[in-house]
Protein backbone atom coordinates (compact mmCIF):
# COMPACT_ATOMS: atom_id res chain seq x y z
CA UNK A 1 42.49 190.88 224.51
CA UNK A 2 44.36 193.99 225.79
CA UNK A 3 43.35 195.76 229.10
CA UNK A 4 40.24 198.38 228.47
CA UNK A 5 39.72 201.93 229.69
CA UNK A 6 37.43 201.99 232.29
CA UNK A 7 34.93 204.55 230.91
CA UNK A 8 35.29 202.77 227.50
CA UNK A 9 32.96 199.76 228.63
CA UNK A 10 29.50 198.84 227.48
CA UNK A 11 26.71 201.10 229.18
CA UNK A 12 24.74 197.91 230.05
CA UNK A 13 21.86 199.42 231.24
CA UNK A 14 19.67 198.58 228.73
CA UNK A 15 20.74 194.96 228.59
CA UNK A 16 19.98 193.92 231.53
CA UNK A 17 19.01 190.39 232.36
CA UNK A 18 17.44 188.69 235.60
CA UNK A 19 18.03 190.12 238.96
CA UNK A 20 19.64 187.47 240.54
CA UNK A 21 16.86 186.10 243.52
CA UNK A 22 20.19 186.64 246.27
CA UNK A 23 20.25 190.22 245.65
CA UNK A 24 17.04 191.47 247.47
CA UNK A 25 18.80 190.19 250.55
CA UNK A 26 22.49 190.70 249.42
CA UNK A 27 24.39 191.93 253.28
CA UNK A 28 28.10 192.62 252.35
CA UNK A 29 28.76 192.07 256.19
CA UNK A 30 27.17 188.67 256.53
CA UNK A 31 29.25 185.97 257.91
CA UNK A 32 30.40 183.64 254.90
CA UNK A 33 30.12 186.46 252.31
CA UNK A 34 33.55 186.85 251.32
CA UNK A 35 34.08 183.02 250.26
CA UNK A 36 31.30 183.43 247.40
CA UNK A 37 31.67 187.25 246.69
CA UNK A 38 33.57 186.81 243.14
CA UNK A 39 31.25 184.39 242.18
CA UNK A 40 27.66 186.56 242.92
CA UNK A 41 29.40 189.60 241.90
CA UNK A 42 30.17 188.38 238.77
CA UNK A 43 26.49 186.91 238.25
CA UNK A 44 25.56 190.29 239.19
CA UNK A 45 27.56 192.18 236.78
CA UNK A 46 26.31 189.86 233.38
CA UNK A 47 22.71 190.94 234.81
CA UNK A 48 22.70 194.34 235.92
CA UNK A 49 25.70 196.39 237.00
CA UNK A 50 23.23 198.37 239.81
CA UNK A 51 20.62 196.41 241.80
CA UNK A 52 18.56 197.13 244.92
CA UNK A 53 18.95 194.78 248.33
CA UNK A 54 16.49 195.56 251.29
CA UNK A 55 19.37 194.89 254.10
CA UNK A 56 20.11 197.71 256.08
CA UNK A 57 16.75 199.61 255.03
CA UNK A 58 17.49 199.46 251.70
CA UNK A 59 20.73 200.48 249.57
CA UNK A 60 21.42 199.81 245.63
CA UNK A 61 24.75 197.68 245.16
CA UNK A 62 27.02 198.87 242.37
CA UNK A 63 28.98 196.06 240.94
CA UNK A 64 29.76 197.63 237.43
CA UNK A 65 33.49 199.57 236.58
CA UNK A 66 31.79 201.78 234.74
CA UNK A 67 29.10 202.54 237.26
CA UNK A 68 31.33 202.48 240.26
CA UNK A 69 33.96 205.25 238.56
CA UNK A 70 30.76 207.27 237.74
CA UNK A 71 29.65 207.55 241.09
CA UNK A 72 32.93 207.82 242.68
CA UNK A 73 33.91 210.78 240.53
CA UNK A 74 30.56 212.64 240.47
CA UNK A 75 30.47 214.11 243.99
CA UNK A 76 27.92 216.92 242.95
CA UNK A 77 25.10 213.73 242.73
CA UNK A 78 26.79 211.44 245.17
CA UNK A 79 28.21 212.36 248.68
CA UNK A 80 30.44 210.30 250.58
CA UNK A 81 28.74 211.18 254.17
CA UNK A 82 26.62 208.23 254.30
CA UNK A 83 25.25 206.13 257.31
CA UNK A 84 24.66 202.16 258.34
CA UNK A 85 26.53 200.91 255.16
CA UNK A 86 30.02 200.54 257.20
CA UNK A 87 31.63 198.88 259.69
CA UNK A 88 30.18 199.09 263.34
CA UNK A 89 31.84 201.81 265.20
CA UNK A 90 33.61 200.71 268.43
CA UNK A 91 32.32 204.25 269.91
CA UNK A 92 28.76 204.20 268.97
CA UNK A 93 28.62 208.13 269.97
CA UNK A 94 30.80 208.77 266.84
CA UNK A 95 28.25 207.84 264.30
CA UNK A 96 26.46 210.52 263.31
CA UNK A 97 29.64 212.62 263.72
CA UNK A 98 31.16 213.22 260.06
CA UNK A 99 34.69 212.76 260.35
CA UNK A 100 37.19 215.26 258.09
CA UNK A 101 38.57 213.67 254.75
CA UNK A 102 36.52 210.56 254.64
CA UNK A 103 32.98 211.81 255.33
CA UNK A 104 33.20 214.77 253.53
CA UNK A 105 32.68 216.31 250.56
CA UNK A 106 33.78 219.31 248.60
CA UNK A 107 35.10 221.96 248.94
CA UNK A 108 35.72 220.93 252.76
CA UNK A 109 37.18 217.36 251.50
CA UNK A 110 39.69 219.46 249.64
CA UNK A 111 41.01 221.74 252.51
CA UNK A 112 41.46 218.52 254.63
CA UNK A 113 42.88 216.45 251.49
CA UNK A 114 45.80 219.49 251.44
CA UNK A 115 46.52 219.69 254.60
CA UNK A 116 47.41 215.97 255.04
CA UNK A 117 48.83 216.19 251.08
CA UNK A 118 52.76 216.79 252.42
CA UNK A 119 52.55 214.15 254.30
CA UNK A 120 52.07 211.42 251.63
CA UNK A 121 53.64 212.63 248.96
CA UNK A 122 56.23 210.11 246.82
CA UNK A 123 59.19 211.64 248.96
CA UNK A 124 57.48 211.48 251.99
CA UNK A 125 56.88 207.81 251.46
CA UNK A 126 60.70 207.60 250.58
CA UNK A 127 61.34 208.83 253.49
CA UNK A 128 59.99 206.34 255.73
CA UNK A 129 61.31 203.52 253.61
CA UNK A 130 63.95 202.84 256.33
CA UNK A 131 61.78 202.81 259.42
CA UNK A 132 59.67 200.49 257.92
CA UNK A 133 62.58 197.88 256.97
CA UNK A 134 63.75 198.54 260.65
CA UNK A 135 60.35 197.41 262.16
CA UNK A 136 59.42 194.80 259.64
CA UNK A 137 62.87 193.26 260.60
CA UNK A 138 62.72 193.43 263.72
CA UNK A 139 59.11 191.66 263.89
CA UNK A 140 60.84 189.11 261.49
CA UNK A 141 63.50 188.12 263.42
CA UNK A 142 61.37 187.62 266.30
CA UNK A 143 59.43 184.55 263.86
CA UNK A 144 62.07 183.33 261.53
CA UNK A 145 63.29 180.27 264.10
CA UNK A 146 60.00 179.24 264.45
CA UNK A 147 59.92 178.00 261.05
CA UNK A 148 55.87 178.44 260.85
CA UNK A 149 53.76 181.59 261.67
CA UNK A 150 50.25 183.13 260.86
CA UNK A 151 51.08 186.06 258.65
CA UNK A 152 48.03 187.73 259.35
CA UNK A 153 48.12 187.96 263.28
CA UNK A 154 51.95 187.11 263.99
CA UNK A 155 53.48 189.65 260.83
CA UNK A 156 50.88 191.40 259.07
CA UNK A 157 48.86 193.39 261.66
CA UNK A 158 51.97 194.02 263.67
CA UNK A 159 54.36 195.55 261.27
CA UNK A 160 51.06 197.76 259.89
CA UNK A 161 50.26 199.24 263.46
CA UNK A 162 53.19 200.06 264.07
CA UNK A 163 54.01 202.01 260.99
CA UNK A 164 50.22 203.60 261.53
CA UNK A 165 51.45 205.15 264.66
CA UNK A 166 54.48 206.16 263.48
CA UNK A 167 52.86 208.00 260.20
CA UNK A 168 50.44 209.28 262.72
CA UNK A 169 52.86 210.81 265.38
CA UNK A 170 52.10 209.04 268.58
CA UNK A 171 54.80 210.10 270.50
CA UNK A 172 57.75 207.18 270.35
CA UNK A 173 57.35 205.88 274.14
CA UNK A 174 54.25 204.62 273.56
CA UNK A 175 53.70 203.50 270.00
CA UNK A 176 53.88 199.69 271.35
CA UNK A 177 50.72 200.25 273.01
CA UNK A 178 48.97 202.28 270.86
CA UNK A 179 49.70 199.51 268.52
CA UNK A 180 48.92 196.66 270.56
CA UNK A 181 45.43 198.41 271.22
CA UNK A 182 44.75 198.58 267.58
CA UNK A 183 44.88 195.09 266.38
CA UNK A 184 42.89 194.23 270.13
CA UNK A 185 40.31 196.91 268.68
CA UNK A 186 40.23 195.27 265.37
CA UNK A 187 40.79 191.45 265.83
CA UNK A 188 39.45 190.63 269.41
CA UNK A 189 36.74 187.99 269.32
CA UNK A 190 35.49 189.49 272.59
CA UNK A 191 33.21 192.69 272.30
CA UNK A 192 34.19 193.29 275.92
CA UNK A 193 38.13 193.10 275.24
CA UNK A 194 37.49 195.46 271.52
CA UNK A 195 35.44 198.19 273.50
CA UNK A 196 38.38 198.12 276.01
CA UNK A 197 40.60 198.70 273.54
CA UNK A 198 38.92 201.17 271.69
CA UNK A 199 38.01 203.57 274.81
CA UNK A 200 41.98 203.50 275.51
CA UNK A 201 42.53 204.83 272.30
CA UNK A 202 39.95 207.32 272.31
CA UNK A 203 42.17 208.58 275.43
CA UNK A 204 45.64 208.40 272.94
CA UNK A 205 43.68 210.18 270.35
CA UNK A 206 42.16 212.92 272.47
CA UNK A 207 45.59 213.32 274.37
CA UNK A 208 47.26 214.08 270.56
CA UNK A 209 44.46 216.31 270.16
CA UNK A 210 44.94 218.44 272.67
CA UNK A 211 48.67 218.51 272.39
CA UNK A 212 48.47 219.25 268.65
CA UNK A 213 46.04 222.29 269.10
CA UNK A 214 47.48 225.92 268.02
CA UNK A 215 51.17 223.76 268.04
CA UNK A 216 53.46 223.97 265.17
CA UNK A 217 52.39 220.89 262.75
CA UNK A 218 55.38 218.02 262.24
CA UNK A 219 52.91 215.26 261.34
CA UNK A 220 50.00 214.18 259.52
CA UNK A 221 47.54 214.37 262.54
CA UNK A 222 48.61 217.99 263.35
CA UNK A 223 47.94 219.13 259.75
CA UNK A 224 44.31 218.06 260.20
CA UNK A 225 44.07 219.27 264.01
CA UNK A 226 45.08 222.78 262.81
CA UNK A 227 43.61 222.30 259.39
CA UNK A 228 39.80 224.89 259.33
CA UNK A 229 37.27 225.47 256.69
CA UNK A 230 36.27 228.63 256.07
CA UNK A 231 37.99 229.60 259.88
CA UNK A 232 36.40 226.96 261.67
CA UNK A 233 38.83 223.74 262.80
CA UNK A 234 37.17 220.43 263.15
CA UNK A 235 35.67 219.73 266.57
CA UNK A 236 37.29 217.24 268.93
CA UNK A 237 34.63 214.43 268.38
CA UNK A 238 35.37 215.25 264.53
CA UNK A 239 39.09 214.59 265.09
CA UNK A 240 38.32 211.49 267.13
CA UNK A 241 36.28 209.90 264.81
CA UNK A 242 39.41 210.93 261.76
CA UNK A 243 42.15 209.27 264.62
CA UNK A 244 39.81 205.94 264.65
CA UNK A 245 39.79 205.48 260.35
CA UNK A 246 43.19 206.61 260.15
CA UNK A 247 44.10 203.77 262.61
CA UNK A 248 41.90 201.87 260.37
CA UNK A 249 43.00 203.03 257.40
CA UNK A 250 46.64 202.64 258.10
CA UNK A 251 46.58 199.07 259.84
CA UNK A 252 43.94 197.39 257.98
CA UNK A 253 43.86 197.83 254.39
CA UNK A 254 47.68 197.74 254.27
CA UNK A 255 47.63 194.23 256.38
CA UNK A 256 44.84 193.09 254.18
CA UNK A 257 47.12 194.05 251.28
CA UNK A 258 50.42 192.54 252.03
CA UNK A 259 48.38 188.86 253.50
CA UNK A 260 46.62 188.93 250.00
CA UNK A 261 49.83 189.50 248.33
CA UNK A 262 51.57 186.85 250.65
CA UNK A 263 49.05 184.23 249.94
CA UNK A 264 49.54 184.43 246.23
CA UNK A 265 53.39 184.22 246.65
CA UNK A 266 52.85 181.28 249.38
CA UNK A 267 50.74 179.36 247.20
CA UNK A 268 52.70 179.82 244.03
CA UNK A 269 55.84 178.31 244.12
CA UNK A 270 57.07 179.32 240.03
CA UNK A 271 55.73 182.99 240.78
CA UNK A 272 57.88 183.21 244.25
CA UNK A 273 61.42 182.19 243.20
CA UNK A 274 60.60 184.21 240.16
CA UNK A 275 59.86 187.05 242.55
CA UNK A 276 62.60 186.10 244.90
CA UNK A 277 65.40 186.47 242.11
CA UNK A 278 64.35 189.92 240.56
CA UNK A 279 63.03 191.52 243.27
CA UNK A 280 62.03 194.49 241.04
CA UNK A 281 58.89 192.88 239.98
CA UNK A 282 57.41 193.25 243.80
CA UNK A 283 56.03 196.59 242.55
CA UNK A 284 54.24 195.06 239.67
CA UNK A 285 53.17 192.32 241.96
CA UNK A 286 51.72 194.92 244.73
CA UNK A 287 49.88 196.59 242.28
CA UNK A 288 48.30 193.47 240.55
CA UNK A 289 47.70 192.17 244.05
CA UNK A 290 45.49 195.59 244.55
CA UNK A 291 43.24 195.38 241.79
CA UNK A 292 43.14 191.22 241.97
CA UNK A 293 42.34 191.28 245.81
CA UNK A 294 40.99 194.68 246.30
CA UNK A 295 41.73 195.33 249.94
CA UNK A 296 38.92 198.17 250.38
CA UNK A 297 36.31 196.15 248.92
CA UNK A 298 33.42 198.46 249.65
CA UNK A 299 32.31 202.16 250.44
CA UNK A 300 28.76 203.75 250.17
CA UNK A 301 27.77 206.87 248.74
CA UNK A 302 24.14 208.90 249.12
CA UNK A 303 22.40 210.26 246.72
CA UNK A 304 22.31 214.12 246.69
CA UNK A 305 19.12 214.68 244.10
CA UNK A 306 17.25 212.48 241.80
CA UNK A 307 19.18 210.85 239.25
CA UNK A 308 19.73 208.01 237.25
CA UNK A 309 22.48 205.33 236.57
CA UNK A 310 22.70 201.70 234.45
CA UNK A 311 18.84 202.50 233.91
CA UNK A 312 17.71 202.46 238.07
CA UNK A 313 16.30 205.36 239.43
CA UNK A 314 17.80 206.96 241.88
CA UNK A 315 16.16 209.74 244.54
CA UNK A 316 17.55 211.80 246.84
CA UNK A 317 18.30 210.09 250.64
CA UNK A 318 19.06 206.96 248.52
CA UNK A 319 22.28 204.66 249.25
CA UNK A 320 24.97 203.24 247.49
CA UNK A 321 27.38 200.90 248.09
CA UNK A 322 30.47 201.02 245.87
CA UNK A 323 32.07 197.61 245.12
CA UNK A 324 35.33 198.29 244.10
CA UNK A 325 36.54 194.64 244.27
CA UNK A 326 33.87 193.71 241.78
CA UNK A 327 34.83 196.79 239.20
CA UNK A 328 38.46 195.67 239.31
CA UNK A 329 37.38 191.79 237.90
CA UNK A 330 34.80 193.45 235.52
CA UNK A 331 35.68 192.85 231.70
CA UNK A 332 34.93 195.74 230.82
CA UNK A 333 38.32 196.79 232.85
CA UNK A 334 40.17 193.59 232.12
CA UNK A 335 39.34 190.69 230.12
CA UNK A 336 40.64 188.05 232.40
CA UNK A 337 40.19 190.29 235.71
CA UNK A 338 39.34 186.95 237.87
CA UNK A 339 43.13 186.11 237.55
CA UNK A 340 46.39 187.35 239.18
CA UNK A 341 48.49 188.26 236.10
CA UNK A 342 51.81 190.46 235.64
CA UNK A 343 52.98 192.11 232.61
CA UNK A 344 49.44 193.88 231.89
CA UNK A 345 49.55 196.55 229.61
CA UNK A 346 48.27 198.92 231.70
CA UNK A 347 49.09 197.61 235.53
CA UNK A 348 47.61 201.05 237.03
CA UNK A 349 44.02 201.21 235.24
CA UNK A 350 42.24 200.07 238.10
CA UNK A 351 40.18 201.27 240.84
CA UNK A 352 41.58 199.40 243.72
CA UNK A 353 42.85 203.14 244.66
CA UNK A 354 39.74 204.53 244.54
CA UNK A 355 38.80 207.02 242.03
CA UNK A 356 37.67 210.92 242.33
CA UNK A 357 38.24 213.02 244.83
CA UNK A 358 38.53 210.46 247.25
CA UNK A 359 41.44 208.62 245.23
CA UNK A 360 43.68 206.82 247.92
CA UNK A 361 45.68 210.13 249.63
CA UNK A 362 47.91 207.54 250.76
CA UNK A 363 48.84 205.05 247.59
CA UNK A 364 52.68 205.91 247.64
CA UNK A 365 53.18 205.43 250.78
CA UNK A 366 50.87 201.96 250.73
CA UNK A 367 52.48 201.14 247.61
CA UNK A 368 56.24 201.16 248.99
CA UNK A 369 55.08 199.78 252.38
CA UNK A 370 53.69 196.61 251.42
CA UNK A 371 56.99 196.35 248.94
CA UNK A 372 59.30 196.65 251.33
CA UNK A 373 57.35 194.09 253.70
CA UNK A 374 57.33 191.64 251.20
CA UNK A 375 61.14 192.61 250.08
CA UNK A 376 61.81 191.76 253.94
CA UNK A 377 59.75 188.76 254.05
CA UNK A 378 61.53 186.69 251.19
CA UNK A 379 64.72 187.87 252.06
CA UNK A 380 64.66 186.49 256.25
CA UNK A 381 62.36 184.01 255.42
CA UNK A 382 63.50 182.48 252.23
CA UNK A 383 61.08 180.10 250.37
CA UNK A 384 57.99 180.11 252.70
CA UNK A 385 54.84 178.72 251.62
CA UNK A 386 51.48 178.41 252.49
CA UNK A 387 50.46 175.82 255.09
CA UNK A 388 49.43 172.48 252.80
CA UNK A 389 45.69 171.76 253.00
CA UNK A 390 45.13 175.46 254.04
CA UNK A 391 41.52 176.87 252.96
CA UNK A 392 41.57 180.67 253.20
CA UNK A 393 38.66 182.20 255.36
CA UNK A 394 38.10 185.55 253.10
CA UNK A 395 37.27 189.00 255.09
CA UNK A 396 34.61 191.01 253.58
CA UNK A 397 32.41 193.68 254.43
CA UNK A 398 34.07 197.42 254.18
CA UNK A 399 37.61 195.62 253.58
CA UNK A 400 38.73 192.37 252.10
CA UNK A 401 41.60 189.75 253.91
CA UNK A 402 42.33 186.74 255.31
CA UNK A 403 41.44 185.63 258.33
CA UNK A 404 44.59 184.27 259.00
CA UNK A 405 47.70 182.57 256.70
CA UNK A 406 49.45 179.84 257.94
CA UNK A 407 53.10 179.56 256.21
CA UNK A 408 55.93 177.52 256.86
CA UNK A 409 60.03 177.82 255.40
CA UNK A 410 62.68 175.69 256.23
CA UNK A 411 64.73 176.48 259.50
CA UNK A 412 68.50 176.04 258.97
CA UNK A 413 72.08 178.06 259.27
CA UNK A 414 71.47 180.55 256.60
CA UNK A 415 68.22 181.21 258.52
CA UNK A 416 69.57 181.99 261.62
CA UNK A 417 72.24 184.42 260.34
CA UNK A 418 69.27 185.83 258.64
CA UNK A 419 67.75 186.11 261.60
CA UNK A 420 70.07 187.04 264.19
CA UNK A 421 70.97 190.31 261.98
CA UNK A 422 67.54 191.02 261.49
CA UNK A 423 66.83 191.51 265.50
């Protein structure tokens, strides 16, 4: 059966079955969650496509495509400035501070949204097409003799932080920091070492503040820094807060994306030298790998006045949490969704970009990124593969990953000339 239209699915409402017992408790940042989070949402979506869970002082999950594109896209009943439903915040001062773009709604979401639009544009992206090569290279040829790597730590979060800081414009002399402090922030086991991290960056991202104020914008960060609505600019704990889920936005969904991606390719052998010979189906496989393995897998809404949706009332103060992951596998969207399939009819008509006003401002430039990672990584690598007896550790909470992806390839001449011109 062909791909469906999102809004053209069943309003299941009405036909709703038992509440599965899991759901009163459901926490999507529970240890262990992502190994079994196909499997309840599913359960969850044949029963009803909006239930209630008591975690977190309450929130209703939305596991349905139909619901989740509803709320996404009606902003006038559901805001995105919503609280406890996200990751924890390194700089617990910043949470009840609504940060510009991702906390906030219209008409101020769209003043911010056009400031950064330039930035992200289809040429834009083009445009940093050969930096990224450059850097993804160079990381590359610092692995490919080693014949085995973690693509998550070793590739994946390096190459991403580094084009984050870039995109952002921290100043060239010390982007290797700033990037190093990121995936500390984001991947250090010790709280200690993270809250380190993420007070140093504060400093980077006040010090670009400050610089960027009144100046003539040249990147993305000074559009919002001189960006106002209705004549009044975004304070400095405003712009912090924006710095810390750009950072986030920039390093972690795209390194979530392209170890997703990888693992597929790794554990496929047919699909990679398939892949490896026309490497004009990587775009096709990026986007597939987006709705499969939907790196954002969650974002919450709150309810603005009483409503209803999929037959639950909601009332005003009430919180959602959107699960996009779960909309992308739902048949009403796609009849098989649970598998990783090219040649769909309609490769775009998902929601792994988000949908409304807070579609994914930066798609293109994620989009070509993770291509020319991947583009990079078969052609140094060669035919890596996943690690034999490897059992993948899935992420979830906010955003979906791997813990970590242990590959291999074969070390041998070819390699090293691959390498030594890739350094």
């Amino acid at each position: 059966m062909a791909d469906r239209d999102v809004l053209q699915g069943d309003r299941r409402g009405d036909e709703v079955g038992p509440i599965p017992p899991w759901v009163e408790a459901f926490d999507h940042l529970a240890p262990g969650v992502g190994d079994v989070i196909h499997e309840r949402t599913a359960e969850l979506r044949a029963a009803c496509p909006v239930a209630r869970s008591s975690a977190y002082g309450g929130f209703f999950v939305v596991a349905g495509a139909r619901e989740v594109d509803l709320a996404a896209k009606d902003d006038d009943t559901f805001s995105s400035a919503v609280e406890g439903l996200g990751a924890t915040m390194v700089l617990p001062a910043l949470n009840r501070v609504t940060a510009p773009l991702f906390e906030s709604d219209r008409p101020a979401h769209t003043v911010w949204r056009r400031a950064m639009q330039p930035f992200f544009t289809p040429a834009a992206a083009v445009g940093y097409e050969p930096e990224i090569r450059r850097m993804t290279r160079e990381v590359l040829g610092g692995l490919a003799l080693s014949g085995r790597a973690d693509l998550v730590a070793d590739f994946a979060a390096v190459v991403t932080s580094l084009v984050t800081v870039t995109v952002l414009g921290v100043p060239e002399v010390c982007r290797a920091e700033t990037a190093a402090l990121i995936r500390q922030l984001f991947t250090a086991a010790d709280p200690e070492q993270a809250g380190a991290a993420g007070k140093r960056l504060a400093e980077v991202l006040a010090e670009l503040v400050r610089e960027r104020r009144g100046a003539p914008v040249r990147d993305v960060f000074g559009a919002v820094v001189n960006a106002a609505v209705d004549g009044v600019p975004a304070t400095d704990e405003e712009l912090l807060k924006h710095g810390f889920l750009m950072l986030a936005a920039g390093t972690l969904t795209a390194g979530d994306t392209i170890a997703n991606t990888a693992y597929v390719l790794g554990s496929d052998a047919r699909l990679r030298a398939r892949v490896s010979a026309d490497r004009t189906l990587l775009g096709a496989v990026v986007e597939e790998s987006v709705r499969h393995e939907s790196a954002v897998a969650a974002t919450g809404r709150t309810v603005r006045h009483d409503t209803r949706l999929a037959g639950e009332d909601l009332r005003r103060g009430d919180r959602l949490l959107l699960l996009w992951g779960s909309a992308n596998r739902d048949r009403a969207l796609f009849e098989d969704g649970d598998r990783f399939r090219l040649g769909r009819p309609c490769p775009t008509r998902h929601l792994g970009w988000g949908a409304g006003a807070h579609h994914c401002l930066g798609k293109h430039l994620a989009r070509l990124q993770v291509r020319v990672v991947l583009d990079e990584l078969l052609e140094v690598l060669g035919d890596f593969e996943v690690e034999p007896g490897f059992v993948p550790r899935r992420t979830f909470g906010v955003l979906r990953g791997l813990a970590g992806l242990p590959v291999r390839w074969r070390v041998d001449d070819g390699l090293a000339v691959r390498a030594s011109s890739a350094r």
